[in-house]
N, C-alpha and C. Protein backbone atom coordinates (compact mmCIF):
# COMPACT_ATOMS: atom_id res chain seq x y z
N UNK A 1 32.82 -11.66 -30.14
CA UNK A 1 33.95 -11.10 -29.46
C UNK A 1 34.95 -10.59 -30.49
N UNK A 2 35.22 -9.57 -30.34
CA UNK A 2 36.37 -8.78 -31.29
C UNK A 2 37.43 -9.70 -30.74
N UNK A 3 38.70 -9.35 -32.04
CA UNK A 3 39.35 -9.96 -32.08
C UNK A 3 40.54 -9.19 -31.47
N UNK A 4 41.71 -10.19 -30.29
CA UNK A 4 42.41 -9.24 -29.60
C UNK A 4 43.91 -9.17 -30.74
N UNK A 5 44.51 -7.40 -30.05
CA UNK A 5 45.80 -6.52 -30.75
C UNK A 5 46.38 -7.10 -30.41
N UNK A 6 47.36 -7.63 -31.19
CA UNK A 6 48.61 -8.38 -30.51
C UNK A 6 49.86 -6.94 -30.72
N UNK A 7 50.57 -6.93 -29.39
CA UNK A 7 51.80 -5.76 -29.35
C UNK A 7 52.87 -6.45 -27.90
N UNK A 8 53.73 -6.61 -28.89
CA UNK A 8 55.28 -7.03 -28.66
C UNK A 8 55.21 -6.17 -26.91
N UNK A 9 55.60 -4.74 -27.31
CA UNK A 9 55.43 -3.96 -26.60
C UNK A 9 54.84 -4.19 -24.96
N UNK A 10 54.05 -4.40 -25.35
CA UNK A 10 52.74 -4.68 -24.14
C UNK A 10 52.26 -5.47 -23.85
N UNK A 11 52.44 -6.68 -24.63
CA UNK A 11 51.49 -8.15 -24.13
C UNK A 11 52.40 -8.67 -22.84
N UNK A 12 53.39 -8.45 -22.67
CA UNK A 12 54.45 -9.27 -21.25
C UNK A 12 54.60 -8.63 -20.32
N UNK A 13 54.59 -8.93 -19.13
CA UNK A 13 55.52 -8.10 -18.13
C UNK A 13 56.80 -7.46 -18.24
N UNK A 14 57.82 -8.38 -18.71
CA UNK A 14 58.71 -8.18 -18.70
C UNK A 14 59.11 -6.80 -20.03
N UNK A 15 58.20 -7.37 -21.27
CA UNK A 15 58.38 -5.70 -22.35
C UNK A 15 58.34 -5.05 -21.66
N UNK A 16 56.93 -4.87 -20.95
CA UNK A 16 56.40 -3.58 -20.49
C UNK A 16 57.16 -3.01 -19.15
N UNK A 17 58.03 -4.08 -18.75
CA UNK A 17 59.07 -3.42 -17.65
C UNK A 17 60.49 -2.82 -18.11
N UNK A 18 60.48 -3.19 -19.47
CA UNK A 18 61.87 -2.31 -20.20
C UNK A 18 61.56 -1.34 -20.89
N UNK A 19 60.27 -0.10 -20.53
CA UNK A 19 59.86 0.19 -21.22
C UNK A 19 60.80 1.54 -20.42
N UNK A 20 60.87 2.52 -20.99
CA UNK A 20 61.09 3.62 -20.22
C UNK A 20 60.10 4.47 -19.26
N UNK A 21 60.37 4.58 -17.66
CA UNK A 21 59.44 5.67 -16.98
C UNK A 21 58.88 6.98 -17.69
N UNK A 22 57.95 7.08 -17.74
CA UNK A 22 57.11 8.10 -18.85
C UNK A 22 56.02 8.03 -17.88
N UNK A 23 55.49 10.32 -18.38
CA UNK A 23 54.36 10.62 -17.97
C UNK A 23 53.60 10.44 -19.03
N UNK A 24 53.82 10.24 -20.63
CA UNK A 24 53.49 10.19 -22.03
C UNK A 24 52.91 8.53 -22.06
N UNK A 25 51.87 7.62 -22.31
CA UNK A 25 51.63 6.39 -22.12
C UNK A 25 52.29 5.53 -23.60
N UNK A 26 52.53 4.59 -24.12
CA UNK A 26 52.81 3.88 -25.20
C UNK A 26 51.25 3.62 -25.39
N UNK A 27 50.93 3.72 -26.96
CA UNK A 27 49.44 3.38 -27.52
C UNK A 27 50.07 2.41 -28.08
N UNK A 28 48.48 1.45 -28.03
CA UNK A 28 48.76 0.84 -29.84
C UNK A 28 47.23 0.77 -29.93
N UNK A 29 46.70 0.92 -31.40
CA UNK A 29 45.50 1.05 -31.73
C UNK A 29 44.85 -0.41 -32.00
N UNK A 30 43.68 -0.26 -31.01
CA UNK A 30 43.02 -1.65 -30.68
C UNK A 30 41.82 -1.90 -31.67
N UNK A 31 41.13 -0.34 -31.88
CA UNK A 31 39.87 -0.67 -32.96
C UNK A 31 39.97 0.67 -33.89
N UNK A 32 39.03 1.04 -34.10
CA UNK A 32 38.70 2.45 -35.36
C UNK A 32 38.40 3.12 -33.77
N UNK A 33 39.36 4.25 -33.89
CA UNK A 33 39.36 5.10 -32.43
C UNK A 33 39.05 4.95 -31.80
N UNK A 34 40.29 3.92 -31.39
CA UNK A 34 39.93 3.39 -30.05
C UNK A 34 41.34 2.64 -30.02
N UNK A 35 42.44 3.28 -28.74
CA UNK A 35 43.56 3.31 -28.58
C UNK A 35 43.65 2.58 -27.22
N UNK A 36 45.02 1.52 -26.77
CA UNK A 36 45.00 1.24 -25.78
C UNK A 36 46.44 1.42 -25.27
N UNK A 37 46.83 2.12 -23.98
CA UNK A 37 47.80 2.90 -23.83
C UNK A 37 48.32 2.18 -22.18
N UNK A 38 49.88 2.10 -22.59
CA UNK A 38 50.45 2.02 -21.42
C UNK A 38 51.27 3.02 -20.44
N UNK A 39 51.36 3.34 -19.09
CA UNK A 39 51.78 4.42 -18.36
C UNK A 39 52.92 3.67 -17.68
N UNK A 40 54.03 3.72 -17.87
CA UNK A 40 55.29 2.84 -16.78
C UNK A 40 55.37 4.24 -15.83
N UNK A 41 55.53 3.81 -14.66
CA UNK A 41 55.66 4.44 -13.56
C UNK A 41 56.47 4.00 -12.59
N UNK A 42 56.82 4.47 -11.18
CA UNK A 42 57.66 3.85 -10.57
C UNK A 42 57.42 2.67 -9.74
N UNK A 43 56.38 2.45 -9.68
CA UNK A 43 55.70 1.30 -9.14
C UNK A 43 55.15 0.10 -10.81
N UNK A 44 53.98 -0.01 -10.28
CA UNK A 44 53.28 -0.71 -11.57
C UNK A 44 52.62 0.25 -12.69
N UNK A 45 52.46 -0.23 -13.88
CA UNK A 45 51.79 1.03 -14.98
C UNK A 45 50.60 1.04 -14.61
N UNK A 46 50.31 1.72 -15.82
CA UNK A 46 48.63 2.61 -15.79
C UNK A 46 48.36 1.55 -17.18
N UNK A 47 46.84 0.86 -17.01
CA UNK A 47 46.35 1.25 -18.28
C UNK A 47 45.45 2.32 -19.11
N UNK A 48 45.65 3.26 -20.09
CA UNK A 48 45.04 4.19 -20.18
C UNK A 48 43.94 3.33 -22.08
N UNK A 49 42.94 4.46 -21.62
CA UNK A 49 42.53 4.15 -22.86
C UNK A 49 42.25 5.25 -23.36
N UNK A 50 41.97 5.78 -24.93
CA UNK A 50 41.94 6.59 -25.66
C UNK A 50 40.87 6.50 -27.08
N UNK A 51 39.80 7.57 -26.31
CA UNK A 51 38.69 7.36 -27.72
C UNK A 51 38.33 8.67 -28.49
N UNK A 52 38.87 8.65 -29.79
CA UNK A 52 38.60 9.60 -30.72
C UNK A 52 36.97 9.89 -30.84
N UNK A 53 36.71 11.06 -30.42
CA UNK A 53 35.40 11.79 -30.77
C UNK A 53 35.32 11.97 -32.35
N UNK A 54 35.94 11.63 -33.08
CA UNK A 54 35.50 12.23 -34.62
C UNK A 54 35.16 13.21 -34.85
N UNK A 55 35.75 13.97 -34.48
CA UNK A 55 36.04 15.57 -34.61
C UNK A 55 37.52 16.43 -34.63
N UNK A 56 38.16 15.20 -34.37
CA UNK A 56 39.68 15.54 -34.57
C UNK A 56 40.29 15.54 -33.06
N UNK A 57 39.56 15.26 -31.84
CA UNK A 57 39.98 15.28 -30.92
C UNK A 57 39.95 14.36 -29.92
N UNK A 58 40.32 13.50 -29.19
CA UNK A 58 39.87 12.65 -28.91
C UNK A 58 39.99 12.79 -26.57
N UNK A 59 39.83 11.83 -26.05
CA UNK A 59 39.44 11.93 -24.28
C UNK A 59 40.51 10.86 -23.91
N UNK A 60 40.99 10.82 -23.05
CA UNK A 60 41.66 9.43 -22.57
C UNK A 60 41.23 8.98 -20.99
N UNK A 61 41.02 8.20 -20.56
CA UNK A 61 40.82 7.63 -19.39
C UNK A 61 41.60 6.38 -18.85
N UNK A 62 41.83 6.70 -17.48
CA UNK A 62 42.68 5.55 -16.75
C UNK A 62 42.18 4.43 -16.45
N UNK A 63 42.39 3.10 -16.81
CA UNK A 63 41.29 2.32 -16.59
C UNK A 63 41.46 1.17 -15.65
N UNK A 64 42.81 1.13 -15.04
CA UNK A 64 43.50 0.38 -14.38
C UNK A 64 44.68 0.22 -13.93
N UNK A 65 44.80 -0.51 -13.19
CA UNK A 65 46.91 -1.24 -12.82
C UNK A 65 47.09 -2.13 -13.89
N UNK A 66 48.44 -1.77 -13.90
CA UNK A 66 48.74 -3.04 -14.70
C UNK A 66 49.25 -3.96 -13.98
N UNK A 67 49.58 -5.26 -14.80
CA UNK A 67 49.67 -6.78 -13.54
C UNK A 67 51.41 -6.62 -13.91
N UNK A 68 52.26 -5.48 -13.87
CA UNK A 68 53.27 -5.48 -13.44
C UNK A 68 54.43 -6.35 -12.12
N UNK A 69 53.45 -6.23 -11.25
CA UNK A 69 53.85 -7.18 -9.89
C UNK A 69 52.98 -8.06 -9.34
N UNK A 70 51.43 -7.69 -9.77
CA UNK A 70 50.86 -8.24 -9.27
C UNK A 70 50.07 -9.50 -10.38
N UNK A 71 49.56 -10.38 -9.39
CA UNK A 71 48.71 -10.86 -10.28
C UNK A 71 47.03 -10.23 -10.99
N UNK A 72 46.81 -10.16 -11.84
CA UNK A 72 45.76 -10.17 -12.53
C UNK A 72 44.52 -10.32 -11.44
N UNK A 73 43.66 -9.25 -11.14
CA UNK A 73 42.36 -9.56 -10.66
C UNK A 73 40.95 -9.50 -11.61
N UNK A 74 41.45 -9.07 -12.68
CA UNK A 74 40.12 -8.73 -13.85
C UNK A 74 39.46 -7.26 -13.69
N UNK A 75 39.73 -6.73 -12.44
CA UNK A 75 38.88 -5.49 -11.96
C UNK A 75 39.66 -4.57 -12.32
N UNK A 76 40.93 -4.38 -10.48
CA UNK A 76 41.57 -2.84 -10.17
C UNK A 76 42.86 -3.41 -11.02
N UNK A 77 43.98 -4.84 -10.85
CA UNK A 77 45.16 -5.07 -11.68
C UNK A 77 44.40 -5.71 -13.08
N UNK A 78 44.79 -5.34 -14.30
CA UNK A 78 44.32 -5.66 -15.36
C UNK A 78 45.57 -6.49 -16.30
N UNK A 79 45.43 -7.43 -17.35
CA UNK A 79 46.52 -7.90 -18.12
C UNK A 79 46.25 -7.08 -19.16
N UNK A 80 47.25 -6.89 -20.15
CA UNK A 80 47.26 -6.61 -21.39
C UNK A 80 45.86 -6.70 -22.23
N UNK A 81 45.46 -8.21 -21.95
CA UNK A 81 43.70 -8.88 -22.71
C UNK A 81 43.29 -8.14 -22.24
N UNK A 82 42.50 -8.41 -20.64
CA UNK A 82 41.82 -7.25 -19.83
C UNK A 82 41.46 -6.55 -19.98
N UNK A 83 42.47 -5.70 -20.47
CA UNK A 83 42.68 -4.14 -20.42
C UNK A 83 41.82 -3.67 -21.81
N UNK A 84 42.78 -4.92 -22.77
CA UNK A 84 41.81 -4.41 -24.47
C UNK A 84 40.66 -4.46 -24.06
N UNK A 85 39.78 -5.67 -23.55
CA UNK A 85 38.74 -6.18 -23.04
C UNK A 85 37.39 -4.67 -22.45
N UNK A 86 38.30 -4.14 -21.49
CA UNK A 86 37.96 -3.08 -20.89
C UNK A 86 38.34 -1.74 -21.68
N UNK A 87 38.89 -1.26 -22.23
CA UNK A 87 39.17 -0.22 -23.38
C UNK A 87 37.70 -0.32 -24.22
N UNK A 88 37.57 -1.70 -24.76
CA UNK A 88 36.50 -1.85 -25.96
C UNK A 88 35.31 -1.78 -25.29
N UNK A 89 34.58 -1.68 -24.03
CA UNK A 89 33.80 -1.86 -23.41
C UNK A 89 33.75 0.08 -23.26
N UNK A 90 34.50 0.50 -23.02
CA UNK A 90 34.29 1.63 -22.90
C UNK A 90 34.19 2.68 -24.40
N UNK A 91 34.94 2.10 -25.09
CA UNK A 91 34.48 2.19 -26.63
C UNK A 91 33.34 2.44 -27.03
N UNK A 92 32.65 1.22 -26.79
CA UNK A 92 31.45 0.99 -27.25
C UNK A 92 30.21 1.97 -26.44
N UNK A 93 30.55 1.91 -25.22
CA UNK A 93 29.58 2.81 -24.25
C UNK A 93 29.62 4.14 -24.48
N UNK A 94 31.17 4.62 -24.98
CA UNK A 94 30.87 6.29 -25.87
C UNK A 94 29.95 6.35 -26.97
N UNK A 95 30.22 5.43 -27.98
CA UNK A 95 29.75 5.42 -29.53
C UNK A 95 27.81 5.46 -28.96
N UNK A 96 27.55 4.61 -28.00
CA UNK A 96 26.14 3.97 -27.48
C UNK A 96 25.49 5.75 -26.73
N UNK A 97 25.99 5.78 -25.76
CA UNK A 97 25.43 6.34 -24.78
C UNK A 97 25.80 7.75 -24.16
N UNK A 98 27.22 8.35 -24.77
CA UNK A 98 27.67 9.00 -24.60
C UNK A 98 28.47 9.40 -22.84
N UNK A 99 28.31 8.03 -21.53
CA UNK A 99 28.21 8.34 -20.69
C UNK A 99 29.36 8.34 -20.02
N UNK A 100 30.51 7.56 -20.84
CA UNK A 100 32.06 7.43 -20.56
C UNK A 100 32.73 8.55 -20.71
N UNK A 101 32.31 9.35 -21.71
CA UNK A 101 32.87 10.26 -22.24
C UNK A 101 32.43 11.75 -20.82
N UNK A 102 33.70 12.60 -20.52
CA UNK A 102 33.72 13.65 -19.56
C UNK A 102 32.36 14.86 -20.42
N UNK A 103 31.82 15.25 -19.47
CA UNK A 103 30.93 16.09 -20.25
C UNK A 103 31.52 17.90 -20.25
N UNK A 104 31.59 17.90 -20.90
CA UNK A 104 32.09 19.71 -21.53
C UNK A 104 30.83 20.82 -20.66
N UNK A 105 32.00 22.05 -20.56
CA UNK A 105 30.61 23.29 -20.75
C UNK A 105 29.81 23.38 -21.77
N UNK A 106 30.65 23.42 -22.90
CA UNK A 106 29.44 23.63 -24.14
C UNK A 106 28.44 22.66 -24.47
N UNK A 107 28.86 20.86 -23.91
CA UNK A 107 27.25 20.21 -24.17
C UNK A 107 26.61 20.71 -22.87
N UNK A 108 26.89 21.06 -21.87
CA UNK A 108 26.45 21.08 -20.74
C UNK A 108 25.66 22.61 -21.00
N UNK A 109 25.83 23.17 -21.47
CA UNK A 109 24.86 24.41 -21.35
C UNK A 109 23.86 24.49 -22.95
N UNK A 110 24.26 23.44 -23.46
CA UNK A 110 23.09 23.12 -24.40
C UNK A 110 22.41 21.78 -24.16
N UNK A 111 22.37 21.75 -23.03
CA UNK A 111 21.26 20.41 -22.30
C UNK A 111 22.01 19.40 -22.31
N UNK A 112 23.29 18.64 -22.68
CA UNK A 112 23.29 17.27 -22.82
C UNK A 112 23.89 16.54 -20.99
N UNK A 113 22.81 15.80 -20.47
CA UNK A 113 23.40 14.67 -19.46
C UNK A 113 23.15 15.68 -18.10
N UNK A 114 22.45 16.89 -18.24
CA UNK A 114 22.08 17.91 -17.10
C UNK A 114 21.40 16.92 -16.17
N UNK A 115 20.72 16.18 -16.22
CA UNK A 115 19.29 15.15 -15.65
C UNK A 115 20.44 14.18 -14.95
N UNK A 116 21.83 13.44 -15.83
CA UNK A 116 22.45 12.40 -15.36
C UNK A 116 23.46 13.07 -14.70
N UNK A 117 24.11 14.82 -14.57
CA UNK A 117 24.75 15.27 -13.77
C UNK A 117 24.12 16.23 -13.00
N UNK A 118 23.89 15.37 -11.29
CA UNK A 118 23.40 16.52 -10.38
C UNK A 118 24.05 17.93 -10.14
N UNK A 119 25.82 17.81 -10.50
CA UNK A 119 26.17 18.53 -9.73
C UNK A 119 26.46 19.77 -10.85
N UNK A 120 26.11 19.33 -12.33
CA UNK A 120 26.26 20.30 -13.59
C UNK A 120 24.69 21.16 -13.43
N UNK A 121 24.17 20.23 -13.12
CA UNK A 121 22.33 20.94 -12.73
C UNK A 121 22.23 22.15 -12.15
N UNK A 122 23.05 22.07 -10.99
CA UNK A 122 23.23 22.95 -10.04
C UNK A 122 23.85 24.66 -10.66
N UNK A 123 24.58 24.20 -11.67
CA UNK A 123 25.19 25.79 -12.38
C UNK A 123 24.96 25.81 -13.54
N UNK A 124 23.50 25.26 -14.03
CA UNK A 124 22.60 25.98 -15.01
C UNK A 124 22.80 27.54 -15.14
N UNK A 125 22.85 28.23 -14.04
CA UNK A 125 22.52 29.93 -14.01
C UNK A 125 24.18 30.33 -14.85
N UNK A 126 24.89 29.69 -14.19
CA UNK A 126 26.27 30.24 -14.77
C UNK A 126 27.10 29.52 -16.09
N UNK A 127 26.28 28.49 -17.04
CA UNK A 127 26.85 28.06 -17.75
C UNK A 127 27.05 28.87 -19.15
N UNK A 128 26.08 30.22 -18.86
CA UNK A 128 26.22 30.85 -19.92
C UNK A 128 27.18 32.07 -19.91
N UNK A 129 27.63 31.91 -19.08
CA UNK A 129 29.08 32.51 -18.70
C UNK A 129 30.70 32.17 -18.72
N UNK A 130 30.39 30.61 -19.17
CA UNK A 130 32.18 30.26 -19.13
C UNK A 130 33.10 30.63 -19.53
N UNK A 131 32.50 31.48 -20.67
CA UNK A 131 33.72 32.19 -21.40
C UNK A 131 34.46 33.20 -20.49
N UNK A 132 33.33 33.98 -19.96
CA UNK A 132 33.99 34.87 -18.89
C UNK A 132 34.71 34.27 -17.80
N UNK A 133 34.19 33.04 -17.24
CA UNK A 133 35.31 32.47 -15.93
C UNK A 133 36.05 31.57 -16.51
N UNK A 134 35.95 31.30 -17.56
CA UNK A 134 37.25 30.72 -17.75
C UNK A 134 38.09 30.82 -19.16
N UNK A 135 38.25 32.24 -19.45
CA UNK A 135 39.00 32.73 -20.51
C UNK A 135 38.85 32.56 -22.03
N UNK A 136 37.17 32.39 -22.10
CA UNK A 136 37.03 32.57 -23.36
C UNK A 136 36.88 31.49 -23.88
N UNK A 137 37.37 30.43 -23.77
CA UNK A 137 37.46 28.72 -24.33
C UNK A 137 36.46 28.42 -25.24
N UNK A 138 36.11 27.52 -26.07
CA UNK A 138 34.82 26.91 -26.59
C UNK A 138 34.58 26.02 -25.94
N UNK A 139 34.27 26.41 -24.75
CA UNK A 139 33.49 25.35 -24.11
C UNK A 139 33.53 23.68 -23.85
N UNK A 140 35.11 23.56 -23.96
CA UNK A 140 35.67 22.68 -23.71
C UNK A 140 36.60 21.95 -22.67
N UNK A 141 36.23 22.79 -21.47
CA UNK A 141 36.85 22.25 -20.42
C UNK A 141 36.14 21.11 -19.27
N UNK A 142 36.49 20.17 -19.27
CA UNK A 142 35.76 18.70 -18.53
C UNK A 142 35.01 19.51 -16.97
N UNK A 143 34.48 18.55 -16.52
CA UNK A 143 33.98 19.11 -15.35
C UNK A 143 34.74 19.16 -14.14
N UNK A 144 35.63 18.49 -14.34
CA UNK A 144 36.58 18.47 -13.15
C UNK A 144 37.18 19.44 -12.90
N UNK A 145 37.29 20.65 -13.62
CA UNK A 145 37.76 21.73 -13.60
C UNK A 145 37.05 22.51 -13.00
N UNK A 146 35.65 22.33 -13.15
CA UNK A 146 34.12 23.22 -12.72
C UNK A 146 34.37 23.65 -10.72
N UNK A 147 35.43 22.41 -10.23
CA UNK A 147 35.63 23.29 -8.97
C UNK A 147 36.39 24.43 -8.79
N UNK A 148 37.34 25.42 -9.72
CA UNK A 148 38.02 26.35 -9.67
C UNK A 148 37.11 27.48 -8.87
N UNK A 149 37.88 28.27 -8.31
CA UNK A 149 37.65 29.34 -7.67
C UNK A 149 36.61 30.37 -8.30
N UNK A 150 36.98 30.79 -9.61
CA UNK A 150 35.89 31.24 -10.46
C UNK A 150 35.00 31.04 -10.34
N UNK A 151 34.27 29.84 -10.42
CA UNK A 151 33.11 29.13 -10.68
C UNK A 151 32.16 28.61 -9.90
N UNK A 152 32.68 29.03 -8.63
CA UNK A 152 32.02 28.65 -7.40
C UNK A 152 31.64 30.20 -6.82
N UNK A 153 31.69 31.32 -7.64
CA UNK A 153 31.24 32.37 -7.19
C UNK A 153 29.46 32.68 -7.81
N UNK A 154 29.35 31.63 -8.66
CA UNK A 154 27.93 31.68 -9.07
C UNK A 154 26.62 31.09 -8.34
């Protein structure tokens, strides 16, 4: 078991309730790229996590509530531990498997995860086109984007 970040910041309820409302999350770095980030909101926070691709760019994902009001369930409200707990778990499943990580046009039209995404399968015909529907990019826009108006004309 890795060993857990200790941060002033974030280990309490009560820090993390004097924190200022922000759409921007507070990090603190939990491993070798691999960031664990808090969201104060008007209710309870976000925990976000953040994993450097080694390429200079890195993905972030939401990975939970925080136990702001609530108590701790291990799952949907997460603690501070938890959360590292679950950050490093998803860590490890990028570095492993690549399957945490959002998949791009550009791996997506050079084969990667076509087989594990039905719905990227489906616009094989138009992946060699993104530049044109969607302004040229390197092929770096997540799939969640893939529902735009553009892109559903293929």
């Amino acid at each position: 078991m890795a060993r857990s970040t200790r941060s002033a910041q974030l280990e309490t309820r009560s820090a993390r309730l004097k924190l200022p409302i922000s759409k921007k999350p507070v990090f603190v770095r939990i491993g070798p790229s691999l960031g664990l980030g808090y969201r104060r909101n008007q209710t309870a926070g976000t925990w976000v996590t953040r994993v450097a691709d080694g390429r200079g760019g890195n993905w972030t994902k939401a990975i939970g509530s925080a136990d702001d009001f609530d108590e701790a369930d291990g799952n949907a409200v997460l603690s501070f531990w938890q959360a590292q707990e679950k950050a490093r778990a998803l860590g490890r499943e990028d570095r492993g498997t690549h399957s945490a990580r959002p998949v791009t046009l550009g791996e997506a039209r050079h084969g990667r995860n076509l087989d594990e995404q039905p719905k990227l399968g489906a616009l094989r015909p138009c992946l060699g086109d993104d530049q044109r529907h969607l302004g040229g990019g390197n092929g770096s826009v997540d799939r969640g984007l893939l529902a735009v108006p553009s892109m559903r004309r293929c």
